[in-house]
Protein backbone atom coordinates (compact mmCIF):
# COMPACT_ATOMS: atom_id res chain seq x y z
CA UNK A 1 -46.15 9.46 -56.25
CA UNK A 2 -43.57 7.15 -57.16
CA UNK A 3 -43.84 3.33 -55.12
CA UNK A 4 -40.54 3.13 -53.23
CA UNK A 5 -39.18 0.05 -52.04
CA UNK A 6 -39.65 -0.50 -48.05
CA UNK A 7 -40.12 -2.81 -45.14
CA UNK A 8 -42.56 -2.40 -41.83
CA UNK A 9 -41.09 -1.70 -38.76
CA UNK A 10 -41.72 -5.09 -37.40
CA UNK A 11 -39.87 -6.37 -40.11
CA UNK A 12 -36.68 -3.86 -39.48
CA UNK A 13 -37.01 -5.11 -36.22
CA UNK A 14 -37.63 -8.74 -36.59
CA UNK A 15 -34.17 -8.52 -38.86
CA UNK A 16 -32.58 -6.93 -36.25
CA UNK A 17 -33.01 -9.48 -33.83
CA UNK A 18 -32.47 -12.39 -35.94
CA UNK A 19 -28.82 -11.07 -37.09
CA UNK A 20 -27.93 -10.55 -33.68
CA UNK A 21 -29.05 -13.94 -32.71
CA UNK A 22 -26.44 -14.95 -35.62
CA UNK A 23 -23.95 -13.03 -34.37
CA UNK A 24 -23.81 -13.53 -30.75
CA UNK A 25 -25.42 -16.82 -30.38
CA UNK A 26 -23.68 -17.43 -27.09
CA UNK A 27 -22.49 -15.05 -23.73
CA UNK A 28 -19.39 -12.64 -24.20
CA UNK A 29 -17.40 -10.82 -22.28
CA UNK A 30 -17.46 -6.78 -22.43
CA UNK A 31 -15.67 -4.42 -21.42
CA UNK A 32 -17.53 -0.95 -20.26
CA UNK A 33 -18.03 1.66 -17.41
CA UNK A 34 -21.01 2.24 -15.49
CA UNK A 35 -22.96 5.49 -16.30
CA UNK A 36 -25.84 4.74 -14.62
CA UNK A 37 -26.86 2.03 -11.85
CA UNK A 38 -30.18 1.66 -10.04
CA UNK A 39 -31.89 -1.53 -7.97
CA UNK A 40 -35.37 -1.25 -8.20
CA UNK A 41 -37.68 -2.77 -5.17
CA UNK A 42 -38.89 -5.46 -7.21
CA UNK A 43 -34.58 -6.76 -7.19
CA UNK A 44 -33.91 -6.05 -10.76
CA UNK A 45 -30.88 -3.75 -11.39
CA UNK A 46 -31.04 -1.22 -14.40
CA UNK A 47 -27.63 0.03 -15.74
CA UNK A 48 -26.36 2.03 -18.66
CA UNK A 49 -23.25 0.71 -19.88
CA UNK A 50 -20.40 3.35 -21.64
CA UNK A 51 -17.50 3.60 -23.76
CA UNK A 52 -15.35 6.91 -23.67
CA UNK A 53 -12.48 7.68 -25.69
CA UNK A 54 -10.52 11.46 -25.39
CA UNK A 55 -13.66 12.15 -23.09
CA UNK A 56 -16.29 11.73 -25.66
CA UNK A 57 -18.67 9.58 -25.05
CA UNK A 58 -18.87 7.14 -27.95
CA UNK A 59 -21.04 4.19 -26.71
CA UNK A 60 -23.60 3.57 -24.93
CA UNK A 61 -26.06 0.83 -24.37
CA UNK A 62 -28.91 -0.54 -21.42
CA UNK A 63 -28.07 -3.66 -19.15
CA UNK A 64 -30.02 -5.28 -16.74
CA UNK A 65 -29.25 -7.73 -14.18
CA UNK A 66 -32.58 -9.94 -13.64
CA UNK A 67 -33.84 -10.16 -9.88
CA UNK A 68 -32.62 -14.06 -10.07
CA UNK A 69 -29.01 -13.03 -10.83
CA UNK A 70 -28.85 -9.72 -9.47
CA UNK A 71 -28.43 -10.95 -5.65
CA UNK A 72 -25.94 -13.63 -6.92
CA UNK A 73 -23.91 -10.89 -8.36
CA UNK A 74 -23.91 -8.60 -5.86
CA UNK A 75 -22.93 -10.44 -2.87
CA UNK A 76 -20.32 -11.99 -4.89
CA UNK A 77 -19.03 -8.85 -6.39
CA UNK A 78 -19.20 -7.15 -2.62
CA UNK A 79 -17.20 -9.87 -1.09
CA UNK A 80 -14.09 -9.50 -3.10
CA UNK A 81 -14.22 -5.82 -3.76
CA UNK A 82 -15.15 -4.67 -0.42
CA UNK A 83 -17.13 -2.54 -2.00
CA UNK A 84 -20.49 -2.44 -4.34
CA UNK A 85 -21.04 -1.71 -7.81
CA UNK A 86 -21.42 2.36 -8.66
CA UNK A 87 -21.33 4.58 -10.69
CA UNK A 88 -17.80 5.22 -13.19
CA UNK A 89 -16.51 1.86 -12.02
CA UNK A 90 -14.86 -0.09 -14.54
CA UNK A 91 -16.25 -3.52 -15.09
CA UNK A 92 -15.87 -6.65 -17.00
CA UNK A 93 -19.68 -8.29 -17.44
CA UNK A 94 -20.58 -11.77 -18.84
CA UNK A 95 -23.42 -10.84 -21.17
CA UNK A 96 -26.50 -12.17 -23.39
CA UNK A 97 -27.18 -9.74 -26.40
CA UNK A 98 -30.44 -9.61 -27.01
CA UNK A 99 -33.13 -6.93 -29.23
CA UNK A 100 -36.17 -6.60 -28.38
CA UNK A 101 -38.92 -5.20 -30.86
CA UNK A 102 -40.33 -2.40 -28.45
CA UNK A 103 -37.44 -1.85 -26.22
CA UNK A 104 -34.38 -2.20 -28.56
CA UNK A 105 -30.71 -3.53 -27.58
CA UNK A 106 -30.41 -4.62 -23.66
CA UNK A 107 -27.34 -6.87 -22.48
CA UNK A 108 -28.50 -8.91 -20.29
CA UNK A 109 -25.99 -9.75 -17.29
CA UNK A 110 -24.88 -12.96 -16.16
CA UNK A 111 -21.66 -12.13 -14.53
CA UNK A 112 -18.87 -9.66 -13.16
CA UNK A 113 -15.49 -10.32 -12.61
CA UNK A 114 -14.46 -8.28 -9.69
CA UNK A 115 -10.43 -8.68 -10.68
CA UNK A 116 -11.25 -6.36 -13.42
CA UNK A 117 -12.39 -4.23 -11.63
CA UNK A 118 -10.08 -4.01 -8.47
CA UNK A 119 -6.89 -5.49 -10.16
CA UNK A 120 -4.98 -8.89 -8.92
CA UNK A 121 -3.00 -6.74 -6.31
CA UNK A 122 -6.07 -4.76 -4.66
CA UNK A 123 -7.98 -8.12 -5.03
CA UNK A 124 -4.90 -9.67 -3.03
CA UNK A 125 -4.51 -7.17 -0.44
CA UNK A 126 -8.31 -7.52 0.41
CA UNK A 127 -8.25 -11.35 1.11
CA UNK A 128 -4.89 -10.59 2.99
CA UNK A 129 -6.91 -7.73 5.65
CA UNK A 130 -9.52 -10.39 5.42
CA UNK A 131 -7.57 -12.88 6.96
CA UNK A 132 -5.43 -11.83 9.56
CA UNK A 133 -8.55 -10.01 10.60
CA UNK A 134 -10.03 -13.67 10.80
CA UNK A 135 -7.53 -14.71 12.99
CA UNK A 136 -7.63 -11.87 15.37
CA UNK A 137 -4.18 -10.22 14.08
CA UNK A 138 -4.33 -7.35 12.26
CA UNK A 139 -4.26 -4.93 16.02
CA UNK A 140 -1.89 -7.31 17.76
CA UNK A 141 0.93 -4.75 17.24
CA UNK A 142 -0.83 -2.31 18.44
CA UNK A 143 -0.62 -4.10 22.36
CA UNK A 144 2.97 -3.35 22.07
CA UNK A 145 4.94 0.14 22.67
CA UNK A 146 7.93 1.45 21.29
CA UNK A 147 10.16 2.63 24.79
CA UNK A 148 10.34 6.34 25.02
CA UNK A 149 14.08 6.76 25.17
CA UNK A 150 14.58 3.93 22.21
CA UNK A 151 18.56 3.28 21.45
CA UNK A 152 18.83 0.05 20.05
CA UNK A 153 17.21 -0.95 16.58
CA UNK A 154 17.06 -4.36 14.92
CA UNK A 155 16.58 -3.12 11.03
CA UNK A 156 15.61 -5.75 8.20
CA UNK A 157 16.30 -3.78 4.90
CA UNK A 158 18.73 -4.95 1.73
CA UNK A 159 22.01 -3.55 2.86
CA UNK A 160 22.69 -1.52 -0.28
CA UNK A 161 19.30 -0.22 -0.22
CA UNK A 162 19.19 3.64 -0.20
CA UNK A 163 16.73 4.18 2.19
CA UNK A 164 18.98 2.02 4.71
CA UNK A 165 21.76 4.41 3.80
CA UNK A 166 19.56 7.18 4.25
CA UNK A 167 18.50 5.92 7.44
CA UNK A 168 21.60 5.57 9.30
CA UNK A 169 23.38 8.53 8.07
CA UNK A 170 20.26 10.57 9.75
CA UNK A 171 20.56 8.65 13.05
CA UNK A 172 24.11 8.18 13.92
CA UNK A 173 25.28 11.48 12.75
CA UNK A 174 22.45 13.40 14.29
CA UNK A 175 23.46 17.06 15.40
CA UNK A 176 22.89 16.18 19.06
CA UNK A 177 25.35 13.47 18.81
CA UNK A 178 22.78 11.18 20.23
CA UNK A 179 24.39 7.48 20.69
CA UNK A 180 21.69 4.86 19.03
CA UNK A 181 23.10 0.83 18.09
CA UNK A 182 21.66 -0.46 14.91
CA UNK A 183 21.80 -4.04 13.67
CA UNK A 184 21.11 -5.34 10.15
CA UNK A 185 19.32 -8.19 9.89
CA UNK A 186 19.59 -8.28 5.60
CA UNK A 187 16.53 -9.08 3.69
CA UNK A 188 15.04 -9.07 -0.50
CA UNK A 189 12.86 -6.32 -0.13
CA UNK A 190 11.15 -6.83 -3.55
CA UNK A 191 10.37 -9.46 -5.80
CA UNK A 192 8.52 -12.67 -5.45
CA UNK A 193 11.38 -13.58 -2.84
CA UNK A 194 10.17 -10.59 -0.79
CA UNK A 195 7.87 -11.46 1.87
CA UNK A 196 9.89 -14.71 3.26
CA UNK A 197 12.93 -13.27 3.08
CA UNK A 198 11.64 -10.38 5.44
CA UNK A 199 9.88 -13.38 7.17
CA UNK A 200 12.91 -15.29 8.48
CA UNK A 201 14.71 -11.78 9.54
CA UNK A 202 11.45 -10.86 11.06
CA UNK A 203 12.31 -14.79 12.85
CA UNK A 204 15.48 -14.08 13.62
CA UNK A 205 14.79 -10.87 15.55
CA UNK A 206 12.51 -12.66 17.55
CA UNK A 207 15.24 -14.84 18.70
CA UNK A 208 16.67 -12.36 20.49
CA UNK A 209 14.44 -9.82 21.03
CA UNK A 210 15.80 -8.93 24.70
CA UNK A 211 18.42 -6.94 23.37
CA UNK A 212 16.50 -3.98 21.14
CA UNK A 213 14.00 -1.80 21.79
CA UNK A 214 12.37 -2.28 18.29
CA UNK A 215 12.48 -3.85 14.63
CA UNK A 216 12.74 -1.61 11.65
CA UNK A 217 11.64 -2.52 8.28
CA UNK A 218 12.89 0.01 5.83
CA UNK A 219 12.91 0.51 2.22
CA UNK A 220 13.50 3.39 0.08
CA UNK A 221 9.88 3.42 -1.94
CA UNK A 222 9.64 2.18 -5.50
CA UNK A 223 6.85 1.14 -8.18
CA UNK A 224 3.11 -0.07 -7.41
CA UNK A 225 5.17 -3.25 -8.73
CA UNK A 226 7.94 -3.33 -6.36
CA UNK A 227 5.91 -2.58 -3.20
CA UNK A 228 3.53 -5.16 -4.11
CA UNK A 229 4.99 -8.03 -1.67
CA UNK A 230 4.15 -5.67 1.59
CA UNK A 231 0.48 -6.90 0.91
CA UNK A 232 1.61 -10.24 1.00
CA UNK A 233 -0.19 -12.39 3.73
CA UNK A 234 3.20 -14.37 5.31
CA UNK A 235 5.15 -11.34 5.30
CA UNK A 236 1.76 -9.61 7.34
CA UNK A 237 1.27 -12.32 9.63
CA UNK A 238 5.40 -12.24 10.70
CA UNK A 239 5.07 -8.69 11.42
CA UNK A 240 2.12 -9.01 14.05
CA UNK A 241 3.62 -11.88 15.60
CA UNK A 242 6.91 -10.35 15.99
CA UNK A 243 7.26 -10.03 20.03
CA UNK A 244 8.82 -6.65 19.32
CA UNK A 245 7.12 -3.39 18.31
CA UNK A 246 7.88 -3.24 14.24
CA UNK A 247 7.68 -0.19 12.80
CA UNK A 248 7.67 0.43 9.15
CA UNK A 249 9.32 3.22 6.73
CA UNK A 250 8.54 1.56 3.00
CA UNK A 251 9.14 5.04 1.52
CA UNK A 252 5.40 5.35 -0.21
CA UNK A 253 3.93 8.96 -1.41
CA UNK A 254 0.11 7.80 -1.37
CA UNK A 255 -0.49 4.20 -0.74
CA UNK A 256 -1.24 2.40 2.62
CA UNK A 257 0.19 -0.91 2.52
CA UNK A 258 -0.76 -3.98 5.25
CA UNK A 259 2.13 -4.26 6.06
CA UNK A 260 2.07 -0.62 7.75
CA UNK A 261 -1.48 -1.31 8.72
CA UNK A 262 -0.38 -4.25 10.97
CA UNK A 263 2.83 -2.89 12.38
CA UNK A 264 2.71 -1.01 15.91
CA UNK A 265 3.37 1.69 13.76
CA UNK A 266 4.57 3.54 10.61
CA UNK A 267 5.82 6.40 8.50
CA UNK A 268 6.43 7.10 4.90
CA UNK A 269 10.50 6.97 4.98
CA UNK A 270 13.22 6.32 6.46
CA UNK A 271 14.96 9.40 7.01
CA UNK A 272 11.62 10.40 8.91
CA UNK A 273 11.64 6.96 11.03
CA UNK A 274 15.57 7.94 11.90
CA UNK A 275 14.45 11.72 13.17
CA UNK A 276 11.33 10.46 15.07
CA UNK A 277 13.64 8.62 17.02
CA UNK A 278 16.51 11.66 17.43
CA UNK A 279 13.40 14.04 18.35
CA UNK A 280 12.31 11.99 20.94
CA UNK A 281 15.69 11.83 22.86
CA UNK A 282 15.71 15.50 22.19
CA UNK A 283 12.61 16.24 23.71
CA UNK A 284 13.56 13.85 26.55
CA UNK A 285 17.08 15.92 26.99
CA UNK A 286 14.92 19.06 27.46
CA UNK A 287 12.35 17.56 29.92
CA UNK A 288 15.37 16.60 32.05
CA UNK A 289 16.88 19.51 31.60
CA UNK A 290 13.84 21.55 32.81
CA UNK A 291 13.87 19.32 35.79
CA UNK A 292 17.12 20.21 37.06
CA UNK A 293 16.59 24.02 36.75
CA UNK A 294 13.65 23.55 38.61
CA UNK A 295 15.34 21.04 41.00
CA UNK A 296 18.36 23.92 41.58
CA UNK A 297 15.61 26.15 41.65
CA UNK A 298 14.02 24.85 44.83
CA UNK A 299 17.28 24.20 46.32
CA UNK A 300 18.23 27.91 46.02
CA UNK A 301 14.55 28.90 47.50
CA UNK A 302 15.26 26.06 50.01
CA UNK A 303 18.66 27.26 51.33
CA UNK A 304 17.99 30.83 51.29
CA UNK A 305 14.89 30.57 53.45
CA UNK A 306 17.15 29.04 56.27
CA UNK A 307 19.64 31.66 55.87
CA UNK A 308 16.76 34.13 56.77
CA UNK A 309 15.87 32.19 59.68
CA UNK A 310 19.21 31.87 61.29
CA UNK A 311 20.10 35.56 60.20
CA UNK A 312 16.78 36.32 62.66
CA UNK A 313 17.85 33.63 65.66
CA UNK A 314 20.98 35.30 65.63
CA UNK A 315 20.17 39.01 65.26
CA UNK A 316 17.50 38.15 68.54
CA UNK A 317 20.58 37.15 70.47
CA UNK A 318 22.52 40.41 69.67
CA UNK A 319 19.55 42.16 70.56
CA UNK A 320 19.27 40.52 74.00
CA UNK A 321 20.02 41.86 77.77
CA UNK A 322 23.82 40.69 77.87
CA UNK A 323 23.91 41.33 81.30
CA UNK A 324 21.91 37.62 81.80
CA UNK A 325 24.44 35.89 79.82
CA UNK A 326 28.10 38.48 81.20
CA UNK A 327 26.84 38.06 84.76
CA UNK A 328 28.12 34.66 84.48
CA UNK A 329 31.86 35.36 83.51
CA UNK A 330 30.65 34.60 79.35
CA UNK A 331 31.93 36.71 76.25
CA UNK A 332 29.65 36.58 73.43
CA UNK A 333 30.63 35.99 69.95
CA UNK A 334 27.99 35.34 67.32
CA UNK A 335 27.76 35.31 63.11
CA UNK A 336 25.15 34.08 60.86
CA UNK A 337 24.50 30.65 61.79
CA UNK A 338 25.54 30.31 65.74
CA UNK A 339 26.53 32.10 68.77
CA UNK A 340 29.39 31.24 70.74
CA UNK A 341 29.96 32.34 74.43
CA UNK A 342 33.49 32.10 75.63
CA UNK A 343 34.07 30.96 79.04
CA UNK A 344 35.85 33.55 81.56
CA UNK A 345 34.77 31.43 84.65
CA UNK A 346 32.84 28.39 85.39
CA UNK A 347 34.10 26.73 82.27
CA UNK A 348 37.37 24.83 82.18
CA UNK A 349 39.62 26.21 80.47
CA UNK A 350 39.89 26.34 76.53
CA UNK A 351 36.50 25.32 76.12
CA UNK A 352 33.64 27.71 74.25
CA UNK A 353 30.04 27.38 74.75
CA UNK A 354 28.78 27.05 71.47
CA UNK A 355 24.59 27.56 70.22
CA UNK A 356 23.52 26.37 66.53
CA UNK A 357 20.59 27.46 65.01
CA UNK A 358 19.43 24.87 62.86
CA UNK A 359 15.35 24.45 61.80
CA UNK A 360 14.40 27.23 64.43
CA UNK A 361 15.88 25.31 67.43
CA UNK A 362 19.03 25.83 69.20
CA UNK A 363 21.46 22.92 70.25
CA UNK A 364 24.06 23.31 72.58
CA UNK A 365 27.66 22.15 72.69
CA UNK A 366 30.68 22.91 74.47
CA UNK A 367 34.01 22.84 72.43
């Protein structure tokens, strides 16, 4: 048998790691999903670490996150994300690369940037909840209530915006020709100018918050981008300490913003804020409307159970022995609600004596 050139495993191996050593003589930063993740009870935390591209699978390699990091990490990671690491997350991990002889590749991980994972805009909205939940405000709104019959709006929204537009034509030219008073207080409602822009209308509402029932802020939806600044901590912290109820109509499909979260309340757009408020004075005209049938109702019952009763009074009078009442010189004339006896003696002249039935008792008068 012819002697072929060849190296021990060891060797291989020892290569291996000494040309990986070379290569990645410091930490780097990779980029990978989590396949796998398990903490053992010892505080070491196994992962498998992935790469898919067009759904195949074309990487794959074994971290670990040593017991002395792995608490580090986690509380870290927790704290900002709101959330733990799992399974399919994208992540971005600080690693070592090392090769070991009997167990192969393993990164070994240092670090994970939770920004990565979340984005800067879910990473901002979570220290915004965070802290007006600190300071007690994220259910302040929620003290105050929007007046059932509600006619007169303070609404912060650009005044070209189409979800203003859309607003007010569904309000003040409502079928039920409902009468509601709107007032623009103008605002940016996107861009980095955003949130104190709404701020200061938010500010200037407050100022004279006797004279509306509630502040609107509106806006007629837009990009992940452009609804970004409802997030936005000032712009949060105006709406709960409005004095008024705010309620908010952004115009989003899928996404809860803080902004809704802290308001007394919200809904996804305008044109569905604007018929809330026509419905309810609807359903208010109908209430009232039921009470006064029932009102005329009782009145009818009311009236035509004393008719009865002084149909029967005077029907017992008919019936009676005249000769009691004629004996005396009297002519009796009676109809539905008295009985009048007419004076042929003993009363002076042109005078009538008259008995009402009224609540089953008879008065008597002379005329």
């Amino acid at each position: 048998m012819e002697e072929l050139d060849c190296i021990d495993l060891l060797d291989l191996q020892n290569c291996l790691k000494e040309g990986i050593s070379e290569i990645f003589p410091s930490r780097v930063w990779v980029r990978a999903e989590i396949a796998s993740i398990q903490a053992k009870t010892g505080g070491h935390c196994y992962m498998d670490l992935c790469q898919s591209e067009g759904g195949l699978l074309v990487a794959k390699v074994k971290a670990v996150i040593w017991r002395s990091r792995y608490a580090i990490i986690a509380s870290k990671f927790s704290s900002a994300a709101g959330k733990g690491l799992e399974q399919g997350m994208e992540v971005l991990v600080n690693v070592s690369v090392t090769y070991s002889e009997l167990y192969g590749l393993t990164l070994s991980v240092y670090d994970i940037e939770p920004r990565f994972s979340l984005g800067d805009a879910a990473l901002q909205r979570r220290k915004t909840i965070e802290a007006l939940e600190k300071e007690g405000l994220m259910d302040l709104q929620k003290g105050l209530c929007v007046p059932s019959i509600a006619r007169r709006f303070a609404v912060i929204s650009a005044s070209d915006a189409a979800g203003y537009g859309d607003f007010q034509r569904h309000l003040h030219q409502n079928e039920y020709s409902f009468a509601f008073l709107t007032e623009l207080f103008p605002a940016a409602m996107q861009g980095k100018e955003a949130p104190q822009s709404i701020a200061a209308a938010l500010e200037a509402v407050a100022l004279r918050a006797e004279e509306f029932d509630a502040a609107l802020v509106l806006r007629g939806g837009g990009s992940a981008l452009d609804l970004a600044c409802f997030d936005d901590y000032s712009l949060c912290r105006a709406i709960a300490l409005c004095p008024l109820p705010v309620l908010t109509a952004i115009g989003h499909d899928r996404d809860l913003h803080v902004a809704d979260m802290v308001a007394c309340d919200y809904v996804k757009t305008p044109t569905a804020l604007a018929d809330r408020f026509v419905d309810a004075l609807c359903a208010e005209e109908q209430q009232l409307l039921s009470y006064s049938q029932r009102l005329k109702l009782c009145f009818s019952q009311r009236i035509a159970s004393m008719q009865q009763k002084v149909e029967l009074l005077a029907s017992r009078i008919s019936a009676a022995d005249p000769r009691s009442i004629l004996s005396r010189g009297y002519s009796l004339v009676t109809d539905s609600h008295s009985v009048v006896l007419k004076s042929a003696a003993g009363i002076r002249s042109g005078e009538s004596l008259k008995l009402l039935f009224a609540d089953g008792k008879i008065n008597v008068t002379v005329d």
